[in-house]
C-alpha atoms as a PDB file:
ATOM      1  CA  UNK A   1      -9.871  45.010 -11.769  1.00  0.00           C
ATOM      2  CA  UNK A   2      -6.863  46.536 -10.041  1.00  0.00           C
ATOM      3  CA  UNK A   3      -2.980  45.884 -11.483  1.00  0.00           C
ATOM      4  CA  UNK A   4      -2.245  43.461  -8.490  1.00  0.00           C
ATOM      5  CA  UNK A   5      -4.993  41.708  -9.788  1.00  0.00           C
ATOM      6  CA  UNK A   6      -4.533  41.520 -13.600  1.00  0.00           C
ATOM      7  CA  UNK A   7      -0.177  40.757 -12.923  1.00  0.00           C
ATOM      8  CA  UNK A   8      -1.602  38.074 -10.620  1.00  0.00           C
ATOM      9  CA  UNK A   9      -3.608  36.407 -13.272  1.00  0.00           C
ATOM     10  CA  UNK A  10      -1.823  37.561 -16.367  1.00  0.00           C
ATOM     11  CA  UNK A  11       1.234  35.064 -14.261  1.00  0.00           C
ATOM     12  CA  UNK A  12      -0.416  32.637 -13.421  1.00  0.00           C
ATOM     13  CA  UNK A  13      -2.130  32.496 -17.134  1.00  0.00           C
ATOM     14  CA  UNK A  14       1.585  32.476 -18.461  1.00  0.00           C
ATOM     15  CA  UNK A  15       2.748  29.998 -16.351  1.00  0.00           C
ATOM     16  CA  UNK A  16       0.326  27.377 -16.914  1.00  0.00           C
ATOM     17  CA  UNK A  17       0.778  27.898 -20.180  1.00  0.00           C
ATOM     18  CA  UNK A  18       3.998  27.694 -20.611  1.00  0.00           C
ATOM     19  CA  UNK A  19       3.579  24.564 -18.280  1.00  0.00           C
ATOM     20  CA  UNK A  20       1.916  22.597 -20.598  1.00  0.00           C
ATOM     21  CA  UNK A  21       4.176  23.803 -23.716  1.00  0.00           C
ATOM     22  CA  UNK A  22       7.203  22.926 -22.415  1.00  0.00           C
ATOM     23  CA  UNK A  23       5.757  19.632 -20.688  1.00  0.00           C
ATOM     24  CA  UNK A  24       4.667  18.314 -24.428  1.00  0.00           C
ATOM     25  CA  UNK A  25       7.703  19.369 -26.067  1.00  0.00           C
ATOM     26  CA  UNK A  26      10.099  18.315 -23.752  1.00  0.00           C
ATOM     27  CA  UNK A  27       8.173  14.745 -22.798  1.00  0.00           C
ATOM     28  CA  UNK A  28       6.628  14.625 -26.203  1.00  0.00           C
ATOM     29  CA  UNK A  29       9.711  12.626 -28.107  1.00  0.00           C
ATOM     30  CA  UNK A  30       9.812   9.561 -26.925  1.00  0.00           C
ATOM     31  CA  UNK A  31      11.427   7.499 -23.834  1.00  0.00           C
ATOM     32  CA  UNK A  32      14.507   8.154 -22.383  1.00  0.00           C
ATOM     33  CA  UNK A  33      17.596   5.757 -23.260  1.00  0.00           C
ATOM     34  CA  UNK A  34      17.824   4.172 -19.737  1.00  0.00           C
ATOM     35  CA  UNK A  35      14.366   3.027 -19.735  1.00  0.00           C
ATOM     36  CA  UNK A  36      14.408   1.385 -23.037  1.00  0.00           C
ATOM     37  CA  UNK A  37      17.468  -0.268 -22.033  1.00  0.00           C
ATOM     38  CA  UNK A  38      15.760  -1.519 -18.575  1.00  0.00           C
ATOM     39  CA  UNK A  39      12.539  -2.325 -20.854  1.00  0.00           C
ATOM     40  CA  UNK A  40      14.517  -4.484 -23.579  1.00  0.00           C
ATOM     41  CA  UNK A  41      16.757  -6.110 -19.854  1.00  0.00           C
ATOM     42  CA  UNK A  42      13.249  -7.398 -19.194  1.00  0.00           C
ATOM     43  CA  UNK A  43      12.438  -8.687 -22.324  1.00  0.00           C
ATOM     44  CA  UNK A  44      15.415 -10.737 -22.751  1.00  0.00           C
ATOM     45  CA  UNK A  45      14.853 -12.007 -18.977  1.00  0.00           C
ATOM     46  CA  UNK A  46      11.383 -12.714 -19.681  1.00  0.00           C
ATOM     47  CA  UNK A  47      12.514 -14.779 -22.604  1.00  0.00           C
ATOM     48  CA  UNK A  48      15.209 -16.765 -20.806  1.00  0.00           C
ATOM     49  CA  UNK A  49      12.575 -17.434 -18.138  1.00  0.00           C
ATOM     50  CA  UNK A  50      10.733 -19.128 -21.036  1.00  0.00           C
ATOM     51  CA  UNK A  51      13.168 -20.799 -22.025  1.00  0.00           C
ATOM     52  CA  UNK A  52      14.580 -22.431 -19.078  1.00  0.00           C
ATOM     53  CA  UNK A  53      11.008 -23.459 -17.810  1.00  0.00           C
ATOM     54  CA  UNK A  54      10.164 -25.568 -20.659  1.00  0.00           C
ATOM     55  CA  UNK A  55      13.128 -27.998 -19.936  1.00  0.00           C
ATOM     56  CA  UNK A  56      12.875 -27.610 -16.136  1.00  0.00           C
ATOM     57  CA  UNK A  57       9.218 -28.996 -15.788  1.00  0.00           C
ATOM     58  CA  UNK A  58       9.818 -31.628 -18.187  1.00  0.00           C
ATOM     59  CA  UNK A  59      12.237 -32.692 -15.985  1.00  0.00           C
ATOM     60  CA  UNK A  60      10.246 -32.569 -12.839  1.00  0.00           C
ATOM     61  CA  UNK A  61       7.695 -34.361 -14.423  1.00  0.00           C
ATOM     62  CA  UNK A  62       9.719 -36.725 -16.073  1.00  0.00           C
ATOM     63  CA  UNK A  63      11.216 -37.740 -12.207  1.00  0.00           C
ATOM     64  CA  UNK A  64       7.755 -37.287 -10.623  1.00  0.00           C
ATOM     65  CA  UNK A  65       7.138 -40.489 -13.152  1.00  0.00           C
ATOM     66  CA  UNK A  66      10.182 -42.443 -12.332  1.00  0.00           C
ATOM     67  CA  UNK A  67       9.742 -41.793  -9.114  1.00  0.00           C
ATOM     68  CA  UNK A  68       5.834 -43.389  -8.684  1.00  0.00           C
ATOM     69  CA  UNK A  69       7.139 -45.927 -11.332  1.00  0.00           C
ATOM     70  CA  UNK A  70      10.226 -47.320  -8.887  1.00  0.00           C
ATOM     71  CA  UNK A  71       8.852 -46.815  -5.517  1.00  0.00           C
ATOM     72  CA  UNK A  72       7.998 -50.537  -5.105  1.00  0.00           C
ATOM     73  CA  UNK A  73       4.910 -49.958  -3.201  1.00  0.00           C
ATOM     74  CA  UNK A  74       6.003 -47.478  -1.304  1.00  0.00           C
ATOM     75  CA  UNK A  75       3.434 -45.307  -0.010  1.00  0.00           C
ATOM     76  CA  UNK A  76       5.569 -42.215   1.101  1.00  0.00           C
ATOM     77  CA  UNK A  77       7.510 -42.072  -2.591  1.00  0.00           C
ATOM     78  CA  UNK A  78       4.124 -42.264  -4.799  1.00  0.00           C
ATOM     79  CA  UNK A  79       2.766 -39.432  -2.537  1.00  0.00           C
ATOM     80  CA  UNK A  80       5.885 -37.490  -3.024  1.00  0.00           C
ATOM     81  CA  UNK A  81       5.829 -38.274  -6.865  1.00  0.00           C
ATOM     82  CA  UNK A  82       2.455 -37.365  -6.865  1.00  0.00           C
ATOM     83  CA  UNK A  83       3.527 -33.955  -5.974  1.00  0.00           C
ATOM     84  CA  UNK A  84       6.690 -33.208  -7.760  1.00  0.00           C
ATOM     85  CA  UNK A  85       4.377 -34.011 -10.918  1.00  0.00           C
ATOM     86  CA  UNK A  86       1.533 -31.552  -9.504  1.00  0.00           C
ATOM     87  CA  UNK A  87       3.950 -28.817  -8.329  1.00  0.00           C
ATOM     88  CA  UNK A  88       6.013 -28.686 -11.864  1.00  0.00           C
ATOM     89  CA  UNK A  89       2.778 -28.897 -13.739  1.00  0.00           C
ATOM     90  CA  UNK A  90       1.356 -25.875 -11.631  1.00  0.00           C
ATOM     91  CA  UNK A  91       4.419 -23.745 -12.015  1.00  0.00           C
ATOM     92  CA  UNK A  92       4.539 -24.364 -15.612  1.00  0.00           C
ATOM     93  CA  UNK A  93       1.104 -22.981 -16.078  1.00  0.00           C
ATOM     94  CA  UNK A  94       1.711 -20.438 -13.566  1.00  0.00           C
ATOM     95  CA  UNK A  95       4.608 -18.991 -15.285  1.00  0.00           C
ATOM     96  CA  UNK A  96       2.632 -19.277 -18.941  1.00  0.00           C
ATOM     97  CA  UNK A  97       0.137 -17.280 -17.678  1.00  0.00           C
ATOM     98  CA  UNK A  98       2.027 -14.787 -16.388  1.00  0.00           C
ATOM     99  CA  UNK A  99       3.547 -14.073 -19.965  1.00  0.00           C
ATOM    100  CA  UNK A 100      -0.125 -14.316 -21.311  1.00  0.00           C
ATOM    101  CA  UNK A 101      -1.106 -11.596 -19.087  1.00  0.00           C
ATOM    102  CA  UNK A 102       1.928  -9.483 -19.621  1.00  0.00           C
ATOM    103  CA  UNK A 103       1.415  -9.942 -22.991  1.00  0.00           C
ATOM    104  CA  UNK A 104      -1.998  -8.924 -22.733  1.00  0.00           C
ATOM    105  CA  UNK A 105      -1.111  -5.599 -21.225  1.00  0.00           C
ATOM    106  CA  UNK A 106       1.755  -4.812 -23.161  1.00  0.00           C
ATOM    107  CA  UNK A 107      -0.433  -5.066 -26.348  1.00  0.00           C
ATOM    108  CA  UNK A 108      -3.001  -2.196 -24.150  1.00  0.00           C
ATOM    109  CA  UNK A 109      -0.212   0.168 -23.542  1.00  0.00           C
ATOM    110  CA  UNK A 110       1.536  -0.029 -26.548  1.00  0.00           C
END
């Protein structure tokens, strides 16, 4: 093995290691403040979301009712009750799910 050779490797040796030391000590200790901060923003969004949906479909619902209830025989406003009711419901479950499945794969990361 010639000296070109042996620097060449002997380098490239050092550098990978050194790679990988520095990589774990530097990355090793944790996240950095600005992503725990965006990670918590989410949270508390998440959790307003929650909040605000609960309310917000019973409210749909509730005028889905009153409107099949008070449209009289009205065709057009028992078909559009119909769907106020079927669109909140759907939503509601929609958006449940989603924080199900987040859930879900915040409990597999973490």
């Amino acid at each position: 093995m010639n000296k070109k050779t042996f620097y060449l490797v002997f380098t490239l040796s050092f550098s990978i290691l050194l790679l990988f030391t520095i990589s774990n000590f530097s990355f090793g200790w944790g996240d950095p403040e600005i992503v725990n901060k965006i990670n918590s923003a989410f949270e508390s969004i998440e959790g307003w979301l929650l909040k605000i949906a609960t309310p917000a479909a019973a409210v749909a619902v509730g005028s889905g009712i009153f409107m099949k209830k008070f449209s009289f025989g009205d065709e057009e406003k028992i078909r559009t009750g119909k769907k106020i009711i079927k669109g909140s419901l759907f939503s509601y479950a929609f958006i449940l799910a989603i924080d199900l499945i987040l859930s879900a794969i915040q409990s597999l990361i973490g």
